[in-house]
Every structure is written in structure tokens, then in C-alpha cells.
C-alpha atoms as a PDB file:
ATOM      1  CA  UNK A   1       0.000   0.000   0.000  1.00  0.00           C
ATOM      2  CA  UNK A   2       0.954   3.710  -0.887  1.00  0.00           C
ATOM      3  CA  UNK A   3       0.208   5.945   1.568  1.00  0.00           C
ATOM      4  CA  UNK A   4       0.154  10.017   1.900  1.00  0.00           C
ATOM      5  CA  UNK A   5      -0.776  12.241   4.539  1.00  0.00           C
ATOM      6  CA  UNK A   6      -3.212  14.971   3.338  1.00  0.00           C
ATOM      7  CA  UNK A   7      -2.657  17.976   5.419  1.00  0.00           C
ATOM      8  CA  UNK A   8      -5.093  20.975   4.964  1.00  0.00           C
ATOM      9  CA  UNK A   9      -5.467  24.457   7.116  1.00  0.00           C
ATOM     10  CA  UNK A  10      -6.939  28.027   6.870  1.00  0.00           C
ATOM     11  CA  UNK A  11     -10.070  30.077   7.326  1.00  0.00           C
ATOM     12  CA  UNK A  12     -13.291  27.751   7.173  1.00  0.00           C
ATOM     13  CA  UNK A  13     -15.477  27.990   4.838  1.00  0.00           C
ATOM     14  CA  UNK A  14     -17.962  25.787   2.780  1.00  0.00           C
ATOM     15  CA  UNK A  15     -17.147  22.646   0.688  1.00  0.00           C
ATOM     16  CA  UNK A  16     -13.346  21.927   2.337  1.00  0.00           C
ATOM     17  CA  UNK A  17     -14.068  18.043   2.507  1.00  0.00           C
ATOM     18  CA  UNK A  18     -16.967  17.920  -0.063  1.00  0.00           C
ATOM     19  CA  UNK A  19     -13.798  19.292  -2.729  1.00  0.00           C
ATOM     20  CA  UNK A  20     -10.535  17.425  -1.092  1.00  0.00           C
ATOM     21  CA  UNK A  21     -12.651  14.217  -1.306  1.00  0.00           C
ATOM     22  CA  UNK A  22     -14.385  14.462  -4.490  1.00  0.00           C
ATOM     23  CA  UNK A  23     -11.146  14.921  -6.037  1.00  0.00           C
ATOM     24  CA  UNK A  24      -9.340  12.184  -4.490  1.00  0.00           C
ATOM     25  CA  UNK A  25     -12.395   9.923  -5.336  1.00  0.00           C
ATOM     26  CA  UNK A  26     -11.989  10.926  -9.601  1.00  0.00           C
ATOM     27  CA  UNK A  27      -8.284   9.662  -8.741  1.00  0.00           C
ATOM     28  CA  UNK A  28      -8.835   6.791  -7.311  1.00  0.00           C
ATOM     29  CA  UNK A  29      -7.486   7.467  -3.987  1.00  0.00           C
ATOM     30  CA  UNK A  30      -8.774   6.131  -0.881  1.00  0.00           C
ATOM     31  CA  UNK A  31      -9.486   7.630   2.251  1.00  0.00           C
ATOM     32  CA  UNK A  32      -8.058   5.299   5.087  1.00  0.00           C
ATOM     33  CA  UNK A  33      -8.619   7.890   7.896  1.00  0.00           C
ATOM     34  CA  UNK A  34      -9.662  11.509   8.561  1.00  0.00           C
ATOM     35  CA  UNK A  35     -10.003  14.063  11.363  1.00  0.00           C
ATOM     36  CA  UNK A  36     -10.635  17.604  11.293  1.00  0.00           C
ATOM     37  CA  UNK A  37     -11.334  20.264  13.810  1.00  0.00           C
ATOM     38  CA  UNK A  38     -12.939  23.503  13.637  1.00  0.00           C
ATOM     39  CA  UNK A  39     -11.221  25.912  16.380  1.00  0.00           C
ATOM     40  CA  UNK A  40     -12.622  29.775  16.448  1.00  0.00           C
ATOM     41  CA  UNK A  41     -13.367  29.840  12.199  1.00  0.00           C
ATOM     42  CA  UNK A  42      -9.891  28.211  11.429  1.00  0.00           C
ATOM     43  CA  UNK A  43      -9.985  24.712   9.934  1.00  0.00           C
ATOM     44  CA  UNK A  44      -7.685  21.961  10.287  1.00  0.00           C
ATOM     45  CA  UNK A  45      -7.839  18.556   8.841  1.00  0.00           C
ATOM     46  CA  UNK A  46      -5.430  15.488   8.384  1.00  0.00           C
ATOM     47  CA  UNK A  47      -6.300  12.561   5.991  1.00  0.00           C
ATOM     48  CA  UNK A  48      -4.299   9.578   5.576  1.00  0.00           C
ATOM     49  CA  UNK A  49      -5.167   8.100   2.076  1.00  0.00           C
ATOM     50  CA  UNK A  50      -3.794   5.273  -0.088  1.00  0.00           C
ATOM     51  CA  UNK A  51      -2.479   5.991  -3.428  1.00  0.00           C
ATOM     52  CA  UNK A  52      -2.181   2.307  -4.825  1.00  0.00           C
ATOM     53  CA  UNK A  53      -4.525   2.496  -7.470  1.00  0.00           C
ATOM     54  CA  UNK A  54      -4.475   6.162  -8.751  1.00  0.00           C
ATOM     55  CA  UNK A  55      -3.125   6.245 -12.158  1.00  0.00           C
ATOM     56  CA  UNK A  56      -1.905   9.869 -11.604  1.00  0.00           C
ATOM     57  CA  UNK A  57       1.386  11.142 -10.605  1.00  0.00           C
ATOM     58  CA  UNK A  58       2.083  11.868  -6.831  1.00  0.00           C
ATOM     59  CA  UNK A  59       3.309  14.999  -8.679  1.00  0.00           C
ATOM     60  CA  UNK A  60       0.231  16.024 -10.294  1.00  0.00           C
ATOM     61  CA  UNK A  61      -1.915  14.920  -6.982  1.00  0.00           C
ATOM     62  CA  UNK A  62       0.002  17.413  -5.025  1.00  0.00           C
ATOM     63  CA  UNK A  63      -0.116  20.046  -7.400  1.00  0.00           C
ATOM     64  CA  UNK A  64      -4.075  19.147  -8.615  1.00  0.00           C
ATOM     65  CA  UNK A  65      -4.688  19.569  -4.212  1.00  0.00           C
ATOM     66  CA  UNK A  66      -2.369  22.794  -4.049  1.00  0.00           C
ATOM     67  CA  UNK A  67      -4.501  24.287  -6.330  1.00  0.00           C
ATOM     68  CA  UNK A  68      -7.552  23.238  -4.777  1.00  0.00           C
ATOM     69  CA  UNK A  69      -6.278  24.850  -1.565  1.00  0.00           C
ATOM     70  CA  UNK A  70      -5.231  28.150  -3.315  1.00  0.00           C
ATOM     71  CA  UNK A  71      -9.050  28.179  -4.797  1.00  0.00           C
ATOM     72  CA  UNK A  72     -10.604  27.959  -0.998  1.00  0.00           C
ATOM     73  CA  UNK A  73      -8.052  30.246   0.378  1.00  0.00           C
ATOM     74  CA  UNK A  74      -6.167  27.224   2.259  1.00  0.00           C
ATOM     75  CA  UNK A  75      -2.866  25.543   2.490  1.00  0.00           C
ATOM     76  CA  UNK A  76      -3.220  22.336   1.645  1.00  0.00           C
ATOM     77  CA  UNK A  77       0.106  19.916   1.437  1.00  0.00           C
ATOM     78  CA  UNK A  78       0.355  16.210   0.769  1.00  0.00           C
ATOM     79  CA  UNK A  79       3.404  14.339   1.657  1.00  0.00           C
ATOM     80  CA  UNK A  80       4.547  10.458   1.580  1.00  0.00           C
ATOM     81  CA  UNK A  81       3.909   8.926   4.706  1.00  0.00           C
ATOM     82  CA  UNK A  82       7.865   7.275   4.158  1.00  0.00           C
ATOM     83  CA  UNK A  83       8.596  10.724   5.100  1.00  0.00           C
ATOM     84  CA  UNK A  84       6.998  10.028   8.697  1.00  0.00           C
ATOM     85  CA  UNK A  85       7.317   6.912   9.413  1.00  0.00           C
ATOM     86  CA  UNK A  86      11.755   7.302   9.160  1.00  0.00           C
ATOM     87  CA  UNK A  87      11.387  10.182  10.878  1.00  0.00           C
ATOM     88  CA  UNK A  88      10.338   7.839  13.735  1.00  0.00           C
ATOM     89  CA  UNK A  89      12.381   5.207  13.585  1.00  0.00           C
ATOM     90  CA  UNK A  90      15.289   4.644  16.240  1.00  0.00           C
END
């Protein structure tokens, strides 16, 4: 399995997940887990997804969910979960 972690932040506003997971969805990428949060009009949200069966470039992905960020007003970053997981290792 090919994982990412899906990292978005900024001002709330309407349609956040409804966009982040429709497009994941038309790129065949699963949604493993989510959790966001709401604190005083700022949103914050972390998705761990699988990227096994998208035929698109991790490339394009993180540019296609970049721009989908810049469009809402948000930062929105996806990264490899190898990244994470060696950060952790002893």
C-alpha cells in the first residue's frame, strides 16, 4: 500500500471536505482515515489516504490539491507517509 498524509489548514469555509474528497475519489485514492477540527473559524484537517490504485502522478496529486487549496483560500500539502514513518524510527 501507498500511503500520503493529506494535510489541509486556513479560514473555514464551505465545501473543504466535499472538494478534497471528491477529487481524491476521480483519482482513485482512498481515504483510510480523517479528522478535522474547527477551532474559532480556522480549519484543520489530516487525511491519511492510499495511493495504490491512482493512475496519476504523486506529482500532479500534489499540485491538482495545491490548487484546490489556493481556490478555498487554504494551504493544503500532501506528503509520503515514508517521510513520517523514518522520521520515527530509532
Amino acid at each position: 500500500m501507498k500511503k500520503a498524509i493529506i494535510t489541509v489548514v486556513g479560514k473555514d469555509v464551505v465545501g473543504i471536505i466535499a472538494k478534497t474528497a471528491a477529487y481524491l475519489a476521480k483519482s482513485n485514492v482512498n481515504i483510510l482515515d480523517i479528522s478535522q477540527t474547527v477551532v474559532q473559524d480556522y480549519f484543520n484537517m489530516m487525511m491519511i489516504v492510499d495511493l495504490s490504485k491512482t493512475k496519476k502522478p504523486f506529482d500532479a496529486i500534489v499540485a491538482d490539491l495545491s490548487a484546490i487549496g489556493r481556490d478555498l483560500g487554504l494551504e493544503v500539502r500532501c506528503q509520503r507517509s515514508e517521510i513520517f514513518e523514518r522520521m520515527h524510527r530509532v
